[in-house]
Protein backbone atom coordinates (compact mmCIF):
# COMPACT_ATOMS: atom_id res chain seq x y z
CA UNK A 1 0.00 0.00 0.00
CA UNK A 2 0.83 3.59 -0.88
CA UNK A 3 0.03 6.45 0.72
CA UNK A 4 0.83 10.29 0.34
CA UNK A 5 1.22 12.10 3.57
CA UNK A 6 0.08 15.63 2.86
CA UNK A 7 0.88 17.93 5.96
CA UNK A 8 1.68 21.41 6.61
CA UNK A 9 4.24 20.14 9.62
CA UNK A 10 7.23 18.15 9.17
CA UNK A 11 10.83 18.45 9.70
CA UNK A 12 12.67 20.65 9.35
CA UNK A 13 10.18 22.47 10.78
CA UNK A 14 10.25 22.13 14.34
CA UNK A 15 7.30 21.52 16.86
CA UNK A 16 5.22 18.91 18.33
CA UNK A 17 3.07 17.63 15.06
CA UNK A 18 6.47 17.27 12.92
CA UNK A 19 7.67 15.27 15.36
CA UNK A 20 4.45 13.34 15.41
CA UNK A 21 4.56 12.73 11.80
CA UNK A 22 8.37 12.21 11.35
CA UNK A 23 8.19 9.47 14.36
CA UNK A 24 5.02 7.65 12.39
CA UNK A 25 6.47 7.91 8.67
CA UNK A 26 9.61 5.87 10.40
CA UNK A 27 7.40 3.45 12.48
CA UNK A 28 5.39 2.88 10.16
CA UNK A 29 6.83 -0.10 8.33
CA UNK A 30 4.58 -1.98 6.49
CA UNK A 31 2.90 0.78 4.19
CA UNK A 32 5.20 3.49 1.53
CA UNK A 33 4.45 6.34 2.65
CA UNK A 34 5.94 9.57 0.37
CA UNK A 35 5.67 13.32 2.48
CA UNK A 36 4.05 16.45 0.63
CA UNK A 37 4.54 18.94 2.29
CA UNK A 38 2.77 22.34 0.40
CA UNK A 39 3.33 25.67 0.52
CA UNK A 40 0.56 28.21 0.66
CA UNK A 41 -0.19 30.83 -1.82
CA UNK A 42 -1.05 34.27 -1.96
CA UNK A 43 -4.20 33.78 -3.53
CA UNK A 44 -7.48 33.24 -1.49
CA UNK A 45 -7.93 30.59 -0.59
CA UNK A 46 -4.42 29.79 0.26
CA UNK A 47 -5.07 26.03 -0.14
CA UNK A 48 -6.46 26.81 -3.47
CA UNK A 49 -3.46 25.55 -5.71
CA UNK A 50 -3.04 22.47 -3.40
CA UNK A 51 -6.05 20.74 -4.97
CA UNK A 52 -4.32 20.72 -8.85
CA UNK A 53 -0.66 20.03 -6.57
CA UNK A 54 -1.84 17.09 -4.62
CA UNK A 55 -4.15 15.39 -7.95
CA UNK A 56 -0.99 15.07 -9.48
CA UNK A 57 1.58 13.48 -6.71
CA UNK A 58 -1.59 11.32 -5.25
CA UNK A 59 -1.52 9.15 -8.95
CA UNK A 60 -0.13 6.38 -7.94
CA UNK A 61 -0.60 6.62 -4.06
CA UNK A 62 -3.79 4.13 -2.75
CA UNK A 63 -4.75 6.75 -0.39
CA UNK A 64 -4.09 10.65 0.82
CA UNK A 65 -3.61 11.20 4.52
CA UNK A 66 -4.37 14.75 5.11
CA UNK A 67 -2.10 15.75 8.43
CA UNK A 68 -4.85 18.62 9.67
CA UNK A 69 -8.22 18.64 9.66
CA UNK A 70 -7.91 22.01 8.07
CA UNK A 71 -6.84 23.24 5.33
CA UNK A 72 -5.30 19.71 4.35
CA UNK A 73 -8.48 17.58 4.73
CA UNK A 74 -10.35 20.49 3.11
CA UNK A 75 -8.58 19.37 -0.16
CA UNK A 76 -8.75 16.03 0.66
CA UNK A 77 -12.42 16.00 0.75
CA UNK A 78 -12.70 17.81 -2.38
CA UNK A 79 -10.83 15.63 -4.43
CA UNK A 80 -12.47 12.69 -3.13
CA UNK A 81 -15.73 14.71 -4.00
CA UNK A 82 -15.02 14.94 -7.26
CA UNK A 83 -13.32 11.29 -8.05
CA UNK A 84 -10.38 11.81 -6.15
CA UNK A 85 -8.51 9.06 -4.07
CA UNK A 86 -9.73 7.80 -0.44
CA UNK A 87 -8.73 9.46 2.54
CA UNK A 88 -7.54 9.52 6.07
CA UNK A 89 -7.27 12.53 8.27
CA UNK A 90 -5.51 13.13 11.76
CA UNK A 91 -7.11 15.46 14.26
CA UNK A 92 -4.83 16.67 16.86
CA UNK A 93 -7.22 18.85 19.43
CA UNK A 94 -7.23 22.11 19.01
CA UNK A 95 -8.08 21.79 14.82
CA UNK A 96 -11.63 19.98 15.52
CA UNK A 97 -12.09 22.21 19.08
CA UNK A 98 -11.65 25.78 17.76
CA UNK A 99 -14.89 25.04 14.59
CA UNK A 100 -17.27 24.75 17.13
CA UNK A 101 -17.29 27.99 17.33
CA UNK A 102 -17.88 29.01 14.02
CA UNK A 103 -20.51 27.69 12.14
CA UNK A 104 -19.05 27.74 8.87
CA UNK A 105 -15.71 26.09 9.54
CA UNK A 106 -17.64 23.53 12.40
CA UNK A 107 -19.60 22.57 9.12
CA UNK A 108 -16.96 22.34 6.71
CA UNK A 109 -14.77 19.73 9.60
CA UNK A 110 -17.86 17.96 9.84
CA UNK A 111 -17.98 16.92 6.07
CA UNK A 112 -13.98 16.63 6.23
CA UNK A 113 -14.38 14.02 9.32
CA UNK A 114 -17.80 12.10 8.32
CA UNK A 115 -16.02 11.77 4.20
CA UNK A 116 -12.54 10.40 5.38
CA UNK A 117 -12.15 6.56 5.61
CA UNK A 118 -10.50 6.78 8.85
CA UNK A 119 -10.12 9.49 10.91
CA UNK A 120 -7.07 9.29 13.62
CA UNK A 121 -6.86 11.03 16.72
CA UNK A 122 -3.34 11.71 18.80
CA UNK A 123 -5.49 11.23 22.17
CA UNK A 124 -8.62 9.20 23.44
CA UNK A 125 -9.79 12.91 24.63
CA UNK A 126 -9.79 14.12 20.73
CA UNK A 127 -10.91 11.36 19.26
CA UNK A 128 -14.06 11.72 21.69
CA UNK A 129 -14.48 15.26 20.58
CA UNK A 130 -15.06 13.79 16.91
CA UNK A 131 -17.46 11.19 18.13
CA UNK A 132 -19.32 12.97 20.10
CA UNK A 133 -19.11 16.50 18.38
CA UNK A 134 -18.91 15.72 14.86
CA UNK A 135 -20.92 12.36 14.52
CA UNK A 136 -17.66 10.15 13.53
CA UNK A 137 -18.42 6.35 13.88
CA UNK A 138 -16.23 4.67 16.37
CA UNK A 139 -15.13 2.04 13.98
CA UNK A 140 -13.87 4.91 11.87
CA UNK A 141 -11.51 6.19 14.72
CA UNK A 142 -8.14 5.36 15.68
CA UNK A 143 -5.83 6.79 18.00
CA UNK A 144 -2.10 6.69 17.41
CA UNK A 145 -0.08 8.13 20.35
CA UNK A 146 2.40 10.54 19.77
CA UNK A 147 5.32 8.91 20.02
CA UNK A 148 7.77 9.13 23.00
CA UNK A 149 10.91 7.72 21.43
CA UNK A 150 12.13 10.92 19.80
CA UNK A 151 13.01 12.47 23.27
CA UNK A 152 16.18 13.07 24.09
């Protein structure tokens, strides 16, 4: 299996979710996994250019993994929309928290979340936010830890 990791974090930018994504992408074994990371434009949206971007490097990939809930999995869900490869999305906390206070955005995660094939979750505590807030099946949640073996 093939799958193209499309995130806005990962080294060498530093912080907590390239970490995340560096440790899994070198775990993670058993599956190719390739690393897009995009760069935003000046136009609005700044996602915009992603979508024609990520058709392109996902031919040949079995799957797109969009890294954030938003913008990533915005794209994501568009392209699947329109005949695009299955997805997976990771939700780290803060990216499926913040919506729920806008009802634009809350509705726009909620298509992104319910759409993916699997939704992962760095923490029981988010992936009961997307349950319970956003109407994600169990079956389609997974947590993955972040993991603890990058520390010094």
């Amino acid at each position: 299996m093939k799958l193209l990791l499309v995130t806005t974090d990962y080294p060498p930018r530093r912080g907590g979710v390239a970490r995340y994504y560096s440790s899994l992408v070198r775990a993670i074994r058993e599956v190719d996994i390739e690393v897009l990371v995009p760069k935003f434009s000046r136009t609005w949206p700044r996602w915009l250019p992603w979508l024609k971007q990520l058709r392109a490097a996902g031919k040949g990939s079995d799957a797109l993994w969009g890294g954030q809930v938003l913008p990533v999995g915005t794209v994501a869900w568009l392209l699947r929309v329109f005949g695009g490869l299955p997805y997976v999305v990771s939700a780290h906390g803060m990216d499926v928290l913040l919506p729920l206070g806008n009802p634009w955005r809350r509705w726009l995660v909620r298509r992104v979340l319910r759409r993916a094939s699997l939704v992962t979750a760095n923490s029981m505590f988010t992936a009961g936010a997307v349950a319970e807030r956003y109407g994600v099946r169990p079956d389609r949640l997974a947590v993955i830890y972040p993991a603890a073996a990058d520390l010094p």
